[in-house]
PDB file of N, CA and C in Angstrom:
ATOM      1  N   UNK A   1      38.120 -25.871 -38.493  1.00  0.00           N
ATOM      2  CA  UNK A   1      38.551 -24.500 -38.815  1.00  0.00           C
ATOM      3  C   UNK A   1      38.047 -23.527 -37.750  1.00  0.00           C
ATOM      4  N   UNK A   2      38.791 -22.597 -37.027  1.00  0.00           N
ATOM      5  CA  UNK A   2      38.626 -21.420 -36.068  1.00  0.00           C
ATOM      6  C   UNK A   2      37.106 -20.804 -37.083  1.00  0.00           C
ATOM      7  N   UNK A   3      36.520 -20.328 -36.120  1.00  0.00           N
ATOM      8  CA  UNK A   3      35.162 -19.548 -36.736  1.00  0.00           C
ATOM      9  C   UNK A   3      35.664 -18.232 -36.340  1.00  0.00           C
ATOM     10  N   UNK A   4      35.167 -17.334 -37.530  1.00  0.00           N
ATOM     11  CA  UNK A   4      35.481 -16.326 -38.255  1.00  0.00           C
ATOM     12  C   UNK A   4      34.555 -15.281 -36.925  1.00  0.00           C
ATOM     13  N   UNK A   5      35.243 -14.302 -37.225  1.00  0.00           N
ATOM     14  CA  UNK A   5      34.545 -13.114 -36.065  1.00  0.00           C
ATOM     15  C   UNK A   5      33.374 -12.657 -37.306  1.00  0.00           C
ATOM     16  N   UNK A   6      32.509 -12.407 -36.410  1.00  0.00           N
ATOM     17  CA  UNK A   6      31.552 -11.513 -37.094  1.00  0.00           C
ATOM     18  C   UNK A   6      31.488 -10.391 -37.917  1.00  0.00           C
ATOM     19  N   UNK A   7      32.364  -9.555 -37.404  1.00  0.00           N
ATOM     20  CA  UNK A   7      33.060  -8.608 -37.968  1.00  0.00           C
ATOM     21  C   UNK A   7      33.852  -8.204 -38.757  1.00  0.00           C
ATOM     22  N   UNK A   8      34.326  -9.441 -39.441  1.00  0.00           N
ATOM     23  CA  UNK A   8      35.281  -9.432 -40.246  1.00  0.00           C
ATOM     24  C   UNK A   8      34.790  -9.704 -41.564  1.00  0.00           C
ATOM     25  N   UNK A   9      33.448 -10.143 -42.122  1.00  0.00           N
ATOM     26  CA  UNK A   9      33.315 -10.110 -43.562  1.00  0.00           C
ATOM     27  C   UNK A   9      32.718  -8.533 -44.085  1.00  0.00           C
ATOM     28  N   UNK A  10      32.150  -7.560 -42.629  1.00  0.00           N
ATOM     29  CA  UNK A  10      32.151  -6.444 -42.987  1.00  0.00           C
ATOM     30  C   UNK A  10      33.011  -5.258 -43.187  1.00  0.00           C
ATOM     31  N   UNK A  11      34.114  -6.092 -42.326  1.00  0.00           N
ATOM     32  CA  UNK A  11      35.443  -5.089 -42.313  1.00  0.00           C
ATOM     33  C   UNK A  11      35.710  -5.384 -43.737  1.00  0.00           C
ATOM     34  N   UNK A  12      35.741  -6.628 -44.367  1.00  0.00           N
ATOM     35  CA  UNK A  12      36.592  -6.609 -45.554  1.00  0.00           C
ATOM     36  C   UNK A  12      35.760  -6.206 -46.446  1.00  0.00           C
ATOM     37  N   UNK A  13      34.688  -6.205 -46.640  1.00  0.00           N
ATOM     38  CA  UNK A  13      33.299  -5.255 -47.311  1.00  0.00           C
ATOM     39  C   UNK A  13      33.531  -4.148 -47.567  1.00  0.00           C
ATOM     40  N   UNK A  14      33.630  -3.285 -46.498  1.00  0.00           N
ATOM     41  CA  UNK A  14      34.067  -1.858 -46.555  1.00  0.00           C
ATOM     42  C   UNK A  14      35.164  -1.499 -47.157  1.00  0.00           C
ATOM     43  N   UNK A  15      36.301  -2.514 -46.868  1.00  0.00           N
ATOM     44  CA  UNK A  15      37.579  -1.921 -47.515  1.00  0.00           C
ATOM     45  C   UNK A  15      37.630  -1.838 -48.986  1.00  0.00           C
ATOM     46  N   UNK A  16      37.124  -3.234 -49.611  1.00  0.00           N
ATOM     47  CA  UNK A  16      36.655  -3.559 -50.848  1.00  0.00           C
ATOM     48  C   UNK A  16      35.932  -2.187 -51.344  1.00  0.00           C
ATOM     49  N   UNK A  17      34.870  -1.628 -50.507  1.00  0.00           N
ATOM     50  CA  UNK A  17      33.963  -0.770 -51.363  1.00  0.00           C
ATOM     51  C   UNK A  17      34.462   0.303 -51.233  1.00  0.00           C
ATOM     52  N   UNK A  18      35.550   0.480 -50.013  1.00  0.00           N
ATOM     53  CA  UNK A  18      36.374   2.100 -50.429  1.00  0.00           C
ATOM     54  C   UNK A  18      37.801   2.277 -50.833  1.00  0.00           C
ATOM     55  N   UNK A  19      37.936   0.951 -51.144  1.00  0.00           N
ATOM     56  CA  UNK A  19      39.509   0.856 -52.620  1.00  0.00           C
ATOM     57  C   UNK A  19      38.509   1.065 -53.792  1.00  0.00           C
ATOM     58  N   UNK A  20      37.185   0.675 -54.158  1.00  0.00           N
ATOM     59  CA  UNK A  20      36.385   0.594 -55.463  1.00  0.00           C
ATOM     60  C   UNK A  20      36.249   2.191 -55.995  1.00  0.00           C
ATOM     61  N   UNK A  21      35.867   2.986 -54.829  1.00  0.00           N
ATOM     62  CA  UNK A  21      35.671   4.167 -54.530  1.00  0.00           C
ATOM     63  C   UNK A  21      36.812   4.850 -54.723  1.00  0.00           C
ATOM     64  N   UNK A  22      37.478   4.581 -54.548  1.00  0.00           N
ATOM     65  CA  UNK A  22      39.032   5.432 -54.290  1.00  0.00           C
ATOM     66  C   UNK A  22      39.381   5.237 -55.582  1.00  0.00           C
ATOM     67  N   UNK A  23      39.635   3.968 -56.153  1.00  0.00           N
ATOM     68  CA  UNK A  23      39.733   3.836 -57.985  1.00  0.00           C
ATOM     69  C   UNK A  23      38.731   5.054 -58.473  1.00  0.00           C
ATOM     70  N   UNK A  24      38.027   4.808 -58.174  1.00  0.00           N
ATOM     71  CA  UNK A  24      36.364   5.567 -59.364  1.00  0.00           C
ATOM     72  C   UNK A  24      36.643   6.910 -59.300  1.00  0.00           C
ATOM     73  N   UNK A  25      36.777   7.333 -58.126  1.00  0.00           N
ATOM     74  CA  UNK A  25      37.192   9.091 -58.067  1.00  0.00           C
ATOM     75  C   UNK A  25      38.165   9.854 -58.434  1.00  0.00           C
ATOM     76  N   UNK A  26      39.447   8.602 -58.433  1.00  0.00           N
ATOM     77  CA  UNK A  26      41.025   8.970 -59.318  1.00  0.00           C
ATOM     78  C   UNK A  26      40.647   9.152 -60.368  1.00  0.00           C
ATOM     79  N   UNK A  27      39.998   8.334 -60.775  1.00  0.00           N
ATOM     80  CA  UNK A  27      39.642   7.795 -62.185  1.00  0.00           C
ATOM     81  C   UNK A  27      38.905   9.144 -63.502  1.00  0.00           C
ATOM     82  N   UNK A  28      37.346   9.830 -62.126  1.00  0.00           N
ATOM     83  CA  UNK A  28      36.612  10.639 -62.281  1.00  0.00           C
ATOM     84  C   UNK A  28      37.475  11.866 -62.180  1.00  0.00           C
ATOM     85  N   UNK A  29      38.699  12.038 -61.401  1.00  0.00           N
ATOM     86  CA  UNK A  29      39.251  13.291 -61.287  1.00  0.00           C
ATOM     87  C   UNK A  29      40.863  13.611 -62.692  1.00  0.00           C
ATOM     88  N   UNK A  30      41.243  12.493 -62.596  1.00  0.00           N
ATOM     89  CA  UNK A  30      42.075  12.347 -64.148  1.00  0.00           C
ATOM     90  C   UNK A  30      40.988  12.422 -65.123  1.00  0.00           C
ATOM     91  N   UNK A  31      40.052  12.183 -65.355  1.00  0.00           N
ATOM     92  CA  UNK A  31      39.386  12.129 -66.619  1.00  0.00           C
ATOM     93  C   UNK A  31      38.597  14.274 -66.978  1.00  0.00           C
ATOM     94  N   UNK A  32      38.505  14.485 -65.754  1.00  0.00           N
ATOM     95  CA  UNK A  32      38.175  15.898 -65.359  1.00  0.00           C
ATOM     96  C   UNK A  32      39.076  16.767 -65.765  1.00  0.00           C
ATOM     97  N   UNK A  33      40.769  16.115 -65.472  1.00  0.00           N
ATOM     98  CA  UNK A  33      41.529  16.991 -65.832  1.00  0.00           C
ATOM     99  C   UNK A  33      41.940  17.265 -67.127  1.00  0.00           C
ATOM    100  N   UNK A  34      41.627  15.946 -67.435  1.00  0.00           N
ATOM    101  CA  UNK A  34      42.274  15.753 -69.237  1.00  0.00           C
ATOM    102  C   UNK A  34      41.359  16.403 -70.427  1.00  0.00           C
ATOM    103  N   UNK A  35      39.907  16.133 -69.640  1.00  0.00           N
ATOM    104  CA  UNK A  35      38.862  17.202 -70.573  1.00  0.00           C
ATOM    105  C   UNK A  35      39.004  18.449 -70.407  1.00  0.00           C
ATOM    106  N   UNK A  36      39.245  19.355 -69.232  1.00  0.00           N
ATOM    107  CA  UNK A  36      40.256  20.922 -69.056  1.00  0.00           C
ATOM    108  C   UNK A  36      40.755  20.556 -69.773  1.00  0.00           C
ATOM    109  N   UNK A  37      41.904  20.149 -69.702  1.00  0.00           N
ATOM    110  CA  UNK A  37      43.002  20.501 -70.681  1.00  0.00           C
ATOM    111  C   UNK A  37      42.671  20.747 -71.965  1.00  0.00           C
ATOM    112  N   UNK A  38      41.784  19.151 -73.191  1.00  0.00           N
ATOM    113  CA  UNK A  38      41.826  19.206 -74.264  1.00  0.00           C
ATOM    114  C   UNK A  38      40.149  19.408 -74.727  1.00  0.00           C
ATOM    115  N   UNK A  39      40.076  20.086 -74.582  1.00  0.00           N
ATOM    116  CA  UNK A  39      38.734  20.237 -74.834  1.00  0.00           C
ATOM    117  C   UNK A  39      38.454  19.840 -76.471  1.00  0.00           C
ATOM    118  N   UNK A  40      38.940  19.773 -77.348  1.00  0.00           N
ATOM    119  CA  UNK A  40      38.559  19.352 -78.584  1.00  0.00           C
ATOM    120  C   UNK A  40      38.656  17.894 -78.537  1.00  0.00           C
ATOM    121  N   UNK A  41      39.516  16.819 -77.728  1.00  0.00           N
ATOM    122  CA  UNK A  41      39.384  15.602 -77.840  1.00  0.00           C
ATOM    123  C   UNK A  41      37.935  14.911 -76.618  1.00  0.00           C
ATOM    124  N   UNK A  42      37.269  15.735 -75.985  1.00  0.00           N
ATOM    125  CA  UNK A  42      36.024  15.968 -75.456  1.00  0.00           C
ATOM    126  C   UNK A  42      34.760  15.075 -76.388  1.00  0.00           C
ATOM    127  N   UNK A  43      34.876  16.082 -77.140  1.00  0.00           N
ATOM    128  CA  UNK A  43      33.681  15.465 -78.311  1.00  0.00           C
ATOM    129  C   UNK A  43      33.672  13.860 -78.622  1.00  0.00           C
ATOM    130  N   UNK A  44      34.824  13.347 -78.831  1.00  0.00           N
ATOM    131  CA  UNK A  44      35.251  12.069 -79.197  1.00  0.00           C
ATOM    132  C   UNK A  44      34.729  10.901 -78.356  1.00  0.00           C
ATOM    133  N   UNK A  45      33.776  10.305 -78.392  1.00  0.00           N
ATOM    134  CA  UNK A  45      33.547   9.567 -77.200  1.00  0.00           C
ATOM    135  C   UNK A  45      34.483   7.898 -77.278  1.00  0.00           C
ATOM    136  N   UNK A  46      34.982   7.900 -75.765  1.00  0.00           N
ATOM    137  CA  UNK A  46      36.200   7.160 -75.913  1.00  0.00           C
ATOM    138  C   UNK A  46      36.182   6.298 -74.372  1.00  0.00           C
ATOM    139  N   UNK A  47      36.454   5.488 -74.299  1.00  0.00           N
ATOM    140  CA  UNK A  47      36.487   4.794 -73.055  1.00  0.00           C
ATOM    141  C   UNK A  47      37.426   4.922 -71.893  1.00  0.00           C
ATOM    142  N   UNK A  48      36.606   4.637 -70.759  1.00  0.00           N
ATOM    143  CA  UNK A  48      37.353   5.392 -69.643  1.00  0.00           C
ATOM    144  C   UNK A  48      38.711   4.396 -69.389  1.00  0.00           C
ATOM    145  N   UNK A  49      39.675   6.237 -69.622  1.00  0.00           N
ATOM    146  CA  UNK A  49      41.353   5.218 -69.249  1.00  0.00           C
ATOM    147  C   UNK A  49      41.811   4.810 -68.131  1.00  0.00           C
ATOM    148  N   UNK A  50      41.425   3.995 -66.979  1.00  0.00           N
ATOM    149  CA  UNK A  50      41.902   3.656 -65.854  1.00  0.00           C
ATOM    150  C   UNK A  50      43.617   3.745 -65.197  1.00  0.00           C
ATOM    151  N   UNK A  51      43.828   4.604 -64.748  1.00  0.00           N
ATOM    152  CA  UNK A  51      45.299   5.309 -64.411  1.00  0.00           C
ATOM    153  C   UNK A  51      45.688   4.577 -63.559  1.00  0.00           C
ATOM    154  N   UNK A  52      46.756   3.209 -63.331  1.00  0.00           N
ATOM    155  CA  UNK A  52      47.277   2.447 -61.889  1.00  0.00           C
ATOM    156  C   UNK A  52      47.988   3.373 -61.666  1.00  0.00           C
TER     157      UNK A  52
END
């Protein structure tokens, strides 16, 4: 098997940890908006809705 560049299990590291990132902050910024909006369903503690 060709040996792997060095560089490449950190390239795919990074990408991994800033698609993870990029989920988490959609995630953190829909959940931001929906508590603006409804502030009485706030109180309710409810699990985070992950938006594809």
């Amino acid at each position: 098997m060709p040996q792997m560049a060095p560089y490449n299990w950190s390239l795919y590291l990074t990408l991994i940890i800033m698609f993870f990132m990029l989920t988490v902050l959609t995630n953190y910024f829909s959940n931001l908006s929906n508590t603006k909006s409804s502030t009485s369903q706030s109180l309710k503690p409810k699990s985070l809705n992950w938006k594809w």
